[in-house]
Every structure is written in C-alpha cells, then in structure tokens.
Protein backbone atom coordinates (compact mmCIF):
# COMPACT_ATOMS: atom_id res chain seq x y z
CA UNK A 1 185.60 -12.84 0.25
CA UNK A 2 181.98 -11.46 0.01
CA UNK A 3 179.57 -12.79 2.03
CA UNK A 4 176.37 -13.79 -0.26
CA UNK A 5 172.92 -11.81 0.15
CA UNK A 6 170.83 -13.59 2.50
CA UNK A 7 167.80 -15.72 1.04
CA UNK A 8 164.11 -14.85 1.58
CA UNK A 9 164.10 -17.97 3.86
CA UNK A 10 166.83 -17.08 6.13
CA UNK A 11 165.93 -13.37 6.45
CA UNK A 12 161.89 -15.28 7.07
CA UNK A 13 163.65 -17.11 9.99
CA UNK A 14 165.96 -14.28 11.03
CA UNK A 15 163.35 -12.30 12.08
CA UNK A 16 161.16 -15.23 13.13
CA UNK A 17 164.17 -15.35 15.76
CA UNK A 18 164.76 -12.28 16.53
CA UNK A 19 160.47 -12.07 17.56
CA UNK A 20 160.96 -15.10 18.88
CA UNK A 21 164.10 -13.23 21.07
CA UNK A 22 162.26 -10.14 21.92
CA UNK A 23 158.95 -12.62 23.03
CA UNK A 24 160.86 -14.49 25.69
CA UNK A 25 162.81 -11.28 26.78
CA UNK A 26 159.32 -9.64 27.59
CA UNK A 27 158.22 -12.95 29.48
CA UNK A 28 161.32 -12.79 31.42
CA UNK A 29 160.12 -9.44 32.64
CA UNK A 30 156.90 -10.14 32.99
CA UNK A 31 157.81 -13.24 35.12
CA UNK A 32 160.23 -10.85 37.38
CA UNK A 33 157.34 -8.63 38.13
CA UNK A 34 154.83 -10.98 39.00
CA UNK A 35 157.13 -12.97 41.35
CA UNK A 36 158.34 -9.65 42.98
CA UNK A 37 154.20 -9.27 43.18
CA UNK A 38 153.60 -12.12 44.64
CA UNK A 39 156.53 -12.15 47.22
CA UNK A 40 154.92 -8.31 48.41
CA UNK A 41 151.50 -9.98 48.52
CA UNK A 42 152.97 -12.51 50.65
CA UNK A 43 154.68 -10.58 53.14
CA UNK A 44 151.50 -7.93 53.38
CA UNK A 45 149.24 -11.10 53.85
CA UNK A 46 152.01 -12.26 57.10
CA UNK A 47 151.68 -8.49 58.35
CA UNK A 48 147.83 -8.72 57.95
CA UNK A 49 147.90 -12.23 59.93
CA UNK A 50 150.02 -10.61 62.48
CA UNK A 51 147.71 -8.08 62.82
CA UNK A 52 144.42 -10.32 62.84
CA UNK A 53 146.28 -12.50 66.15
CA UNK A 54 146.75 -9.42 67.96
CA UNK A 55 142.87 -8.13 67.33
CA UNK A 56 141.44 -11.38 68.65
CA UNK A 57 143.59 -11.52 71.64
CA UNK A 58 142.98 -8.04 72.61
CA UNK A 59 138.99 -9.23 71.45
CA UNK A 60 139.39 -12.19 73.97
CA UNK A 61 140.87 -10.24 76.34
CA UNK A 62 138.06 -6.83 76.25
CA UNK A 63 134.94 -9.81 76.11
CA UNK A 64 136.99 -11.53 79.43
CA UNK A 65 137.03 -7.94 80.83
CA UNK A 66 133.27 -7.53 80.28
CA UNK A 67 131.81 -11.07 80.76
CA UNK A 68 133.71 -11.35 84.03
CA UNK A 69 131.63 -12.42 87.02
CA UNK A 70 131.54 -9.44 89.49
CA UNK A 71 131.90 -11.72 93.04
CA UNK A 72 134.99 -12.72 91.34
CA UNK A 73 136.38 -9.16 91.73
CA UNK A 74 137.86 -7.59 95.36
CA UNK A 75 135.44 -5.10 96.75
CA UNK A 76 136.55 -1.57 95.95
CA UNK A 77 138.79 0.54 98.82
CA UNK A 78 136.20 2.00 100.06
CA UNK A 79 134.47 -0.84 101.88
C-alpha cells in the first residue's frame, strides 16, 4: 500500500505542531532554570539572614561593651 502525499493543510499543521513542540520544550527549560534560580536565591538570601543575626548580636553586644556604666565594673588588680 502507498501511503498518499500529505495535503498542504496537514503539512500547515504538521509543522504548526512540531513549533508548537519545540515552543513548550524551550519553556520547559526555561522554567527549570528559573526555579533552580530562584531556589539559589533563596538559600543565599537564608545565608545572608544568618549572617545579618550574627552582625547585630555581635553589634548589641560591642555597643553593651561600650555604653556600659564604669561603677558597674570591679576595680582593676592593682587597687
């Protein structure tokens, strides 16, 4: 049996498929990078928060240090 030539229609929507195909193939991608983007942005935004607590404590801690009331302090050794 031979197979009949296809009409200009069907070729029309073969390859309206086939862009159609190669269109959601490149979204896929596209979709895979930018969530793999956004899950890296994520985790350096945690490190960065991480980061930001520890600079404010040791902040707190340095303006405690400096802001501390002297008579609060034990007289040095030597006295």
């Amino acid at each position: 049996m031979h197979e009949l030539p296809p009409t200009p229609r069907e070729q029309a929507l073969e390859e309206r498929l086939v862009e159609l195909e190669m269109r959601v193939s490149f979204q896929e991608q596209a979709l895979a990078e930018l969530s793999e983007a956004l899950a890296d942005a994520r985790m350096q935004g945690s490190r960065n928060s991480d980061v930001l607590h520890h600079l404010l404590d040791d902040l707190g801690k340095v303006r405690t240090a400096l802001y501390a009331d002297a008579t609060d302090e034990p007289p040095p050794p030597h006295y």
